[in-house]
Protein backbone atom coordinates (compact mmCIF):
# COMPACT_ATOMS: atom_id res chain seq x y z
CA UNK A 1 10.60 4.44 7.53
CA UNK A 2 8.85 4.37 10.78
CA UNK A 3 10.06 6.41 13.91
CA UNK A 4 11.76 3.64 16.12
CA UNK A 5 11.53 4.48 19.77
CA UNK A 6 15.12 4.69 21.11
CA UNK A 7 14.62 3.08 24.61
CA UNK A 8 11.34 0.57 24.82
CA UNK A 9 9.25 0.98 27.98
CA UNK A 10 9.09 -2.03 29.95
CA UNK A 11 5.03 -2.12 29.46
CA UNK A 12 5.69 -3.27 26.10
CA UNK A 13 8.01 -6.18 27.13
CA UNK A 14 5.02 -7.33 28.96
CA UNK A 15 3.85 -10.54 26.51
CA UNK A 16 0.27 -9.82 26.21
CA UNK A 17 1.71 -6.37 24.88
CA UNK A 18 3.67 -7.99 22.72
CA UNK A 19 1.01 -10.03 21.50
CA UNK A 20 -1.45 -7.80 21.05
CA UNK A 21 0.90 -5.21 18.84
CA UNK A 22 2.08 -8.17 16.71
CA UNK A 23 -1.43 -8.87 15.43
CA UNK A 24 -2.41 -5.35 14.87
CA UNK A 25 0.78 -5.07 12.52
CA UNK A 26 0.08 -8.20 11.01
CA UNK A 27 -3.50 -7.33 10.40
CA UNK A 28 -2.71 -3.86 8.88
CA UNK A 29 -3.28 -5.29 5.05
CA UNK A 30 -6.31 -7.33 5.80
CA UNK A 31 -8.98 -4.81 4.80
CA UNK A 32 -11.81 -6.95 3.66
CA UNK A 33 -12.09 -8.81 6.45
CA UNK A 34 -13.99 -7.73 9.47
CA UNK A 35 -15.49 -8.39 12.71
CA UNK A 36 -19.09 -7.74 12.42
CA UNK A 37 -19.90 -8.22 8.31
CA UNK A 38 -22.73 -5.42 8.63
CA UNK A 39 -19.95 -3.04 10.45
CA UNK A 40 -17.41 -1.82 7.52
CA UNK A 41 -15.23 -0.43 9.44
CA UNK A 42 -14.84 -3.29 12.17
CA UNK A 43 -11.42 -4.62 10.17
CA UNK A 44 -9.13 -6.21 13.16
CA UNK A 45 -6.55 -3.36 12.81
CA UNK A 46 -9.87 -0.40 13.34
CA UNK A 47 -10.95 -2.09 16.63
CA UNK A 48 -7.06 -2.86 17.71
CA UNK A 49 -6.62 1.62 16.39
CA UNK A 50 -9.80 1.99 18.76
CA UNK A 51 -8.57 -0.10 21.84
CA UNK A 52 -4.88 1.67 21.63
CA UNK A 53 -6.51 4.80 22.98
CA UNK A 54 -7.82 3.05 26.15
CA UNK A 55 -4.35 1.40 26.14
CA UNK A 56 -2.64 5.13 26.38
CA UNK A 57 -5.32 5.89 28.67
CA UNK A 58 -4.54 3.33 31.00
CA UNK A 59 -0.60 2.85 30.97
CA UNK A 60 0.57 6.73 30.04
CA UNK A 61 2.49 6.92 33.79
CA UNK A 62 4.65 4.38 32.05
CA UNK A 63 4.98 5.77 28.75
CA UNK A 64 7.88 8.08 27.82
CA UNK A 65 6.47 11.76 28.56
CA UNK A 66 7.65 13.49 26.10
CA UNK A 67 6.11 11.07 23.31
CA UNK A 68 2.97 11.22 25.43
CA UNK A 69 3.22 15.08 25.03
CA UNK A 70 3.61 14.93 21.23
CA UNK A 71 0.67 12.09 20.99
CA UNK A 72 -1.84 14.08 22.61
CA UNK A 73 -0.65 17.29 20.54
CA UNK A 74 -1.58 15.25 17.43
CA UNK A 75 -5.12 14.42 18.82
CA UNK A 76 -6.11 17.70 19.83
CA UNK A 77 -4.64 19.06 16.27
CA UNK A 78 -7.09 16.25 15.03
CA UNK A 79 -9.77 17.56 17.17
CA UNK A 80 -9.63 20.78 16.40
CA UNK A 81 -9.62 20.23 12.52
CA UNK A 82 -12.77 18.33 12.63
CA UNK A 83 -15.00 20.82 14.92
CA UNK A 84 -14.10 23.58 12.49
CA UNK A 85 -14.81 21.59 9.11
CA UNK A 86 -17.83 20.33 10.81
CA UNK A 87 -19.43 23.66 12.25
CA UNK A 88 -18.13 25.48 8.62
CA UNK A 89 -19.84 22.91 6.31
CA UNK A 90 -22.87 22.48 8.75
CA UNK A 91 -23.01 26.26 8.36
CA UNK A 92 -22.35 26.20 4.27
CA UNK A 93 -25.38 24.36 3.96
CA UNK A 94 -27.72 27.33 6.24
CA UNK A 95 -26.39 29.79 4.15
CA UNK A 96 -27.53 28.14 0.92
CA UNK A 97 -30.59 27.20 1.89
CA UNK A 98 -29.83 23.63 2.20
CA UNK A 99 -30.20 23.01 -1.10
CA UNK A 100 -26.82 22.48 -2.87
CA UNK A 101 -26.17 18.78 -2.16
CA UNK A 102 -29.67 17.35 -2.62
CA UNK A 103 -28.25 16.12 -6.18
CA UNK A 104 -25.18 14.93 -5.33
CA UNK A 105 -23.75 11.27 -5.23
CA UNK A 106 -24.48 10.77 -1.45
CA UNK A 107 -23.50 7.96 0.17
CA UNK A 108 -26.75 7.38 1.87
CA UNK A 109 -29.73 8.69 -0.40
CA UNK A 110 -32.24 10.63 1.95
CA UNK A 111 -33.51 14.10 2.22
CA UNK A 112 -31.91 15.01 5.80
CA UNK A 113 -28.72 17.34 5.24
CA UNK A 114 -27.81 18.85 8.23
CA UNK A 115 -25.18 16.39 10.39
CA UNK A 116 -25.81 13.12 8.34
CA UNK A 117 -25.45 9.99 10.19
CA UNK A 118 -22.63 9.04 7.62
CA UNK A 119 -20.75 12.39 8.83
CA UNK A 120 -20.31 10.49 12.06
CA UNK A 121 -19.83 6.70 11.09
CA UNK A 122 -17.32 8.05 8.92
CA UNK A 123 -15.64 10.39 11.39
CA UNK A 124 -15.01 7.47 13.15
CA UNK A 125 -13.21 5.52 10.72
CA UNK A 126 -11.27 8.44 10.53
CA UNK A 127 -10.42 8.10 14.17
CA UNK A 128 -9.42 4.69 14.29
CA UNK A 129 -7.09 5.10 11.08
CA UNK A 130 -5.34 7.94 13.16
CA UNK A 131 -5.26 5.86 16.33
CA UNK A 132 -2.99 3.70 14.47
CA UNK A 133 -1.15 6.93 12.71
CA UNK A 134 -0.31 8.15 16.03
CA UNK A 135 0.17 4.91 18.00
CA UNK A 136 2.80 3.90 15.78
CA UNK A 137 4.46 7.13 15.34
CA UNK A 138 5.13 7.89 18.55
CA UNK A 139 5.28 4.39 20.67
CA UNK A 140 6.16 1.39 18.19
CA UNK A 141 8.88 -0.69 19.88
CA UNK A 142 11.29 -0.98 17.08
CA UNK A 143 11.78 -4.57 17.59
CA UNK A 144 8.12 -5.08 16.81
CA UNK A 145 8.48 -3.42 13.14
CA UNK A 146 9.08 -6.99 11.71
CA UNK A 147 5.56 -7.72 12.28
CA UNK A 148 4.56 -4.87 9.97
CA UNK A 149 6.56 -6.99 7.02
CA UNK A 150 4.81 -10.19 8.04
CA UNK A 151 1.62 -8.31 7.44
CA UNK A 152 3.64 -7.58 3.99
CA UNK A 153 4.20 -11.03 3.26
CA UNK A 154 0.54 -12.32 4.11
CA UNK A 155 -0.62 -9.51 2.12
CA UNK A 156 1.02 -10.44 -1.17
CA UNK A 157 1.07 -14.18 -0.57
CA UNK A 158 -2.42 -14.17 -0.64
CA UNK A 159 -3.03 -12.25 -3.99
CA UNK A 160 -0.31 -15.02 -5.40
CA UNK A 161 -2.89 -17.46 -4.28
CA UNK A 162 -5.63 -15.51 -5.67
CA UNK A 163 -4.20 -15.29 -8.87
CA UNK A 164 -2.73 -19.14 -9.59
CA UNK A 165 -6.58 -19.78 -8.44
CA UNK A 166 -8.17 -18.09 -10.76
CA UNK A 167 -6.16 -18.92 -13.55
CA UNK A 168 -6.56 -22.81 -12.59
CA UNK A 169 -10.37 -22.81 -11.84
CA UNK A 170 -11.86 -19.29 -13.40
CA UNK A 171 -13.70 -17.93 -10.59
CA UNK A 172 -12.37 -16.42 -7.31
CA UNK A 173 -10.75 -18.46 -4.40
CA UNK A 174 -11.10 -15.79 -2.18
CA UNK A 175 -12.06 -16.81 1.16
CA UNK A 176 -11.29 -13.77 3.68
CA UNK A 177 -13.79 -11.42 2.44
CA UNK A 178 -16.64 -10.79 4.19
CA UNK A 179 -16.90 -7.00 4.06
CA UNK A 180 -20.02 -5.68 2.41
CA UNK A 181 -21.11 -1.84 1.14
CA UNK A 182 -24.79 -2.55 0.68
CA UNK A 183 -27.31 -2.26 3.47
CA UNK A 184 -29.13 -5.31 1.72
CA UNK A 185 -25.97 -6.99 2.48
CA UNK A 186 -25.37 -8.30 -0.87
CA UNK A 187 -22.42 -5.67 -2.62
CA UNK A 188 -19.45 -7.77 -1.39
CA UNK A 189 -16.42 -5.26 -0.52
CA UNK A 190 -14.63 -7.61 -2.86
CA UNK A 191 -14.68 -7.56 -6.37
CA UNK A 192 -12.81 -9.69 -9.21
CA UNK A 193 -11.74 -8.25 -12.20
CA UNK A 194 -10.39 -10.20 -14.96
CA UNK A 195 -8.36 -9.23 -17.85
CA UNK A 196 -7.48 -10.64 -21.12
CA UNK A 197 -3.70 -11.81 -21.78
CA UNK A 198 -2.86 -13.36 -24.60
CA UNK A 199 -6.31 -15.32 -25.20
CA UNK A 200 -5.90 -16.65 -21.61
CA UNK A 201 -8.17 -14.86 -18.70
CA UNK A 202 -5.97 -13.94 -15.76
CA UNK A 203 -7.29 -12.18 -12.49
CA UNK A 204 -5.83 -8.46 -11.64
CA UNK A 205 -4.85 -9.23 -8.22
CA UNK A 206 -6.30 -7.54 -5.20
CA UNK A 207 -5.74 -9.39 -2.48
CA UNK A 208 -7.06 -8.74 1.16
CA UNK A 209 -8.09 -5.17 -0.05
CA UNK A 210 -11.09 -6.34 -2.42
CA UNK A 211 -10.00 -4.29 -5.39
CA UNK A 212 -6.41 -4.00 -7.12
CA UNK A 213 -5.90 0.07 -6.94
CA UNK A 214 -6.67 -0.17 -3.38
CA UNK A 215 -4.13 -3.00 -3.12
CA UNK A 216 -1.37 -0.93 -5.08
CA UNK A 217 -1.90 1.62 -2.80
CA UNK A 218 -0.12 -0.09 0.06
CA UNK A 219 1.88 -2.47 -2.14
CA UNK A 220 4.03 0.34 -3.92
CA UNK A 221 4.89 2.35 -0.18
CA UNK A 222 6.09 -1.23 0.81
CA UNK A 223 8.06 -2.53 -2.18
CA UNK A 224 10.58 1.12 -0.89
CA UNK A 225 10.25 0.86 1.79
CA UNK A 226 11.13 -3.21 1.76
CA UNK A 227 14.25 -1.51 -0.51
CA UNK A 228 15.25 0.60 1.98
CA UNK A 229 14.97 -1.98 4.84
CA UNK A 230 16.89 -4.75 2.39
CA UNK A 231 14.28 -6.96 2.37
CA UNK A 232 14.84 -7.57 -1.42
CA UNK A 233 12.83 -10.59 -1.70
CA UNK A 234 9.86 -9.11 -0.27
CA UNK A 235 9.99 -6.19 -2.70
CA UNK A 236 10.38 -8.29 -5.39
CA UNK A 237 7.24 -9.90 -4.45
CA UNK A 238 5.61 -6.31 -4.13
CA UNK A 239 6.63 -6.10 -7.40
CA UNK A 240 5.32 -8.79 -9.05
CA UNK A 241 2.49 -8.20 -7.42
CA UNK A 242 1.89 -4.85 -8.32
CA UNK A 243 2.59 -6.19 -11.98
CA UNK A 244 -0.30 -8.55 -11.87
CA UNK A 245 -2.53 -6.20 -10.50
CA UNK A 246 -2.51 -4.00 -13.97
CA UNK A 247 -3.05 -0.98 -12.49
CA UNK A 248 -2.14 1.99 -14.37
CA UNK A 249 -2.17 4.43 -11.12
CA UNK A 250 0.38 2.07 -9.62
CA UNK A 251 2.72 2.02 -13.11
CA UNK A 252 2.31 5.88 -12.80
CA UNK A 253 3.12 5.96 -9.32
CA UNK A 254 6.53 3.61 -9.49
CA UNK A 255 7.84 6.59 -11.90
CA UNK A 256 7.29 8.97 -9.13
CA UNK A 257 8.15 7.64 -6.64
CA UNK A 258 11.42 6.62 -7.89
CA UNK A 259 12.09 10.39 -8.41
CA UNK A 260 11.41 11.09 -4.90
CA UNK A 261 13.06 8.99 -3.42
CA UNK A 262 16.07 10.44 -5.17
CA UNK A 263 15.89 13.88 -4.52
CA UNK A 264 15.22 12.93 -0.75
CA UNK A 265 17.65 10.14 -0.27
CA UNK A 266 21.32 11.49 -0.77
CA UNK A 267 22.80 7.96 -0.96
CA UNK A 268 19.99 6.35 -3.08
CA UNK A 269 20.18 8.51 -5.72
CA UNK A 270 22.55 6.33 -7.99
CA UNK A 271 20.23 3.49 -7.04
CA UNK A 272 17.37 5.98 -8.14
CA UNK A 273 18.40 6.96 -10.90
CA UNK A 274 19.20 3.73 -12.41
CA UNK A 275 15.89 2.15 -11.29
CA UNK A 276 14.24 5.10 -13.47
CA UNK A 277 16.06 4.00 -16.44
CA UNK A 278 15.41 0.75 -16.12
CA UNK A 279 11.58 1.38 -15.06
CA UNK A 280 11.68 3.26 -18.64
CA UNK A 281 13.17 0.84 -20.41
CA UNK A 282 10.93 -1.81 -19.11
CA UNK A 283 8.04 0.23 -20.19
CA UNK A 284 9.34 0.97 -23.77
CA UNK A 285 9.29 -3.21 -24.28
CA UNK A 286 5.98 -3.28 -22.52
CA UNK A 287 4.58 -0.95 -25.17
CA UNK A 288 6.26 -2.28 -28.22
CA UNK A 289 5.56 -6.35 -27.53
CA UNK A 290 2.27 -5.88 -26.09
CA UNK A 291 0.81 -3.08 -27.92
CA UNK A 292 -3.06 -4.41 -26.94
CA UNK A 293 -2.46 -4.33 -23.52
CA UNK A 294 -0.72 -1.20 -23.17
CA UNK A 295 -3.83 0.52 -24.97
CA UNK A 296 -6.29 -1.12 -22.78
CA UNK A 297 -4.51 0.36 -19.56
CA UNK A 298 -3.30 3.35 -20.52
CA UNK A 299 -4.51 5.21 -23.36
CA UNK A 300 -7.95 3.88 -23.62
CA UNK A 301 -8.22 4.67 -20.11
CA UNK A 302 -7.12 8.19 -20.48
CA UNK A 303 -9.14 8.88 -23.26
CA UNK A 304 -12.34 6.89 -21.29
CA UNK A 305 -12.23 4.76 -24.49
CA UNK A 306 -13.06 1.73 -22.14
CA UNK A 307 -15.30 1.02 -19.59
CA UNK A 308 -12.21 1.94 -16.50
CA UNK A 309 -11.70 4.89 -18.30
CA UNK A 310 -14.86 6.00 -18.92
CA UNK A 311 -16.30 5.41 -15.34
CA UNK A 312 -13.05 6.93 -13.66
CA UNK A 313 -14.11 10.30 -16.56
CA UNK A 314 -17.89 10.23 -15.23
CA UNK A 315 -17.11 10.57 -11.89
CA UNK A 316 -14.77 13.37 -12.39
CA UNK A 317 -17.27 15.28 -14.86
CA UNK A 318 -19.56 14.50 -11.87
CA UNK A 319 -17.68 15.43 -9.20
CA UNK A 320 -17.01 19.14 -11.25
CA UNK A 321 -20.74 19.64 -11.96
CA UNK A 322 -21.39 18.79 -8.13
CA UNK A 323 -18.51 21.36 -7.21
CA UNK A 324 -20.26 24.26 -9.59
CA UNK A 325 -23.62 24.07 -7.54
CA UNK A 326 -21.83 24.80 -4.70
CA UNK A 327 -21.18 28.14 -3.04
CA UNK A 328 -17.92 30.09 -2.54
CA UNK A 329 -18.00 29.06 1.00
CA UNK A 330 -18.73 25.69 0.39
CA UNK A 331 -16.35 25.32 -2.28
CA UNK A 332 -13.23 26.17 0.39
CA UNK A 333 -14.79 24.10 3.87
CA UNK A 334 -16.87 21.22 1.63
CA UNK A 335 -19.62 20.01 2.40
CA UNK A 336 -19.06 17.56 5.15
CA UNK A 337 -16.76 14.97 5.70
CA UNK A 338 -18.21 11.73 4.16
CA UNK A 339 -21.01 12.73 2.79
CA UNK A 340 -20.44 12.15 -0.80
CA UNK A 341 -19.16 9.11 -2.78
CA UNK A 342 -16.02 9.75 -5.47
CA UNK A 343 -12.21 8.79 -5.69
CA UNK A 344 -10.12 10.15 -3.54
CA UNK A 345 -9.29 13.48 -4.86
CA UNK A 346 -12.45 14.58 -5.14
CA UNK A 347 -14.38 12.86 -2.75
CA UNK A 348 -11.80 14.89 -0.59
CA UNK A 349 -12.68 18.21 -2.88
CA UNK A 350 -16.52 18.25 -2.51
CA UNK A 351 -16.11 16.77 0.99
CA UNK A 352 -13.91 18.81 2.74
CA UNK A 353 -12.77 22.04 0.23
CA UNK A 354 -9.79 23.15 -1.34
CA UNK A 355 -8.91 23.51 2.33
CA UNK A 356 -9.50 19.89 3.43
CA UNK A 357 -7.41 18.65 -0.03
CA UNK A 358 -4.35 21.02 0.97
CA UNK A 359 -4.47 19.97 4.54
CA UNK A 360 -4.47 16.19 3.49
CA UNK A 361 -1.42 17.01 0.86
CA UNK A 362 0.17 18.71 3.10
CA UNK A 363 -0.22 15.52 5.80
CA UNK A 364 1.11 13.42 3.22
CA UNK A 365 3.98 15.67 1.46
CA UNK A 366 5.54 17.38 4.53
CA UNK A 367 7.44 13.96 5.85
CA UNK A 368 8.66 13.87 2.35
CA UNK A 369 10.09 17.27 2.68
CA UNK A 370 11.72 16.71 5.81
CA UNK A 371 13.28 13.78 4.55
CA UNK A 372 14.43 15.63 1.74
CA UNK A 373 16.19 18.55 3.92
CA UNK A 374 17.63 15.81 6.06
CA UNK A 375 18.65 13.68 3.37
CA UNK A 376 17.92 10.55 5.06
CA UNK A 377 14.81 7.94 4.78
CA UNK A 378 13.28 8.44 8.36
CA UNK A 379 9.73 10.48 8.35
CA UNK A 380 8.08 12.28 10.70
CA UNK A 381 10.24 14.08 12.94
């Protein structure tokens, strides 16, 4: 769960406050939706990340100190981090004679190397995502939390309506999406996929995040946490949601996460531990009465037997050839931070290093273990 700030200041009783933090949390999910369609990262929750620093700025004398203390310790952490990865892979590339990344899936094809524009457009997505990280760590009013499940609700309401739509009329209903990756302005940030079931053609849902493992990325965290919070009915519509998206990270992901959360949650682990058997059994039947299906998403993806698996194989073979070229030096610091198109994994790898991919496991792990030693669902301490 999120810290909850034991005593609200009274600048966030102010309605405007209010106001403004209610959309931001509501916003949260909407990711292919933005302000200015040739900006990608202009989402309403980036520019709301952006304006909370001016906010902190502005109000700290009436901000609880010793958050303020622990806010600005994460930003200069933050700060820190990025210099050094910059200056190290700015350096890699002088010491290998700036030619290890001209073949590598850029994000921007040109010949310049040294400090790529994208290095900085994408440092500052980075900085807005963090903005929120730290805003909400260390000053969300606790009564203002319930806007975060709103968000939930509009998130997975909206891939129900995607869905029924397509199956009624066969093409998308989506209407939010304005978000594009081209600089022609014609790759649209959000893409349907459909998917055979039973002779009928169903849509794998995706809703406001333009492409269904991005939108099981936040639906799983939330249909726990919506456990842990007892907002059943919302995790059951997490669930179903996560169901229809037919993605086989977020099936894989269910089974771990269920074995987390009991080792690190004392008095969920009879809950856990049932779930498991159940999330086994569940999958057994799924197997067994739709054989077709169950090849489709998870062995012929494996095996890159279709065209998921397959693509999701030829990016990793990619992404290993690209790390080979590179030097020692390179291999541990990357080779700057967004400069190369891939998953996550190794888009962080070739990136950022070994280094950068243990610092981001650690970033995400380390609550866990805390809330492991303490037994209890709060993160972040």
């Amino acid at each position: 769960m999120l810290e909850e700030t034991t005593i609200t200041p009274l600048i966030f009783k102010k309605s405007w406050v209010s106001f403004f933090i209610a959309i931001w949390c509501i916003s949260l999910p909407i990711n292919t939706f933005v302000i200015i369609p040739s900006n990608q990262g202009s989402q309403i929750a980036n520019i709301m990340g952006f304006a909370s620093l001016l906010f902190i700025v502005l109000f700290q004398n009436s901000l609880p100190k010793e958050k303020l203390r622990f806010y600005y310790r994460d930003w200069i952490v933050l700060t820190i981090l990025l210099v050094l990865f910059m200056c190290a892979s700015q350096l890699g590339h002088l010491f290998n004679d700036l030619v290890s990344i001209r073949d590598l899936n850029l994000i921007r094809s040109d010949d310049r190397i040294l400090f790529r524009p994208q290095l900085f457009t994408q440092t500052l997505y980075l900085i807005a995502s963090f903005g929120i990280f730290t805003f909400f760590r260390h000053f969300l009013p606790k009564e203002s939390i319930r806007y975060i499940f709103i968000g939930a609700f509009v998130m997975v309401l909206y891939g129900l309506y995607e869905w029924l739509f397509f199956l009624i009329f066969h093409h998308s209903g989506d209407f939010i999406a304005n978000r594009v990756f081209s600089s022609d302005m014609e790759e649209a940030a959000s893409w349907t996929q459909g998917l055979d079931f039973g002779g009928t053609s169903v849509m794998r849902i995706k809703s406001t995040f333009g492409e269904p493992s991005f939108f099981t990325a936040a639906c799983v965290p939330f249909i726990f946490l919506s456990l842990l919070t007892k907002r059943y009915f919302l995790g059951t519509l997490c669930l179903l949601c996560m169901i229809l998206s037919w993605s086989t990270t977020a099936f894989a992901a269910i089974f771990v996460c269920i074995l987390m959360m009991g080792i690190a949650i004392k008095k969920s682990r009879k809950a856990a531990f049932l779930s498991f058997i159940i999330a086994c059994l569940a999958f057994g039947i799924f197997t067994v009465t739709m054989p077709d299906l169950f090849d489709q998403m998870f062995r012929a993806k494996i095996m890159g037997d279709n065209d998921s698996g397959r693509v999701r194989n030829e990016i990793t073979a990619l992404s290993d050839h690209n790390m080979e070229k590179l030097s020692i030096f390179q291999k541990s610091v990357g080779v700057g931070f967004g400069y190369v198109y891939a998953n996550v994994t190794n888009a962080i790898r070739i990136n950022m290093g070994y280094l950068g991919l243990i610092l981001f496991l650690w970033f995400f792990l380390w609550p866990y273990f805390c809330s492991a030693l303490r037994g209890t669902s709060a993160i972040w301490p």
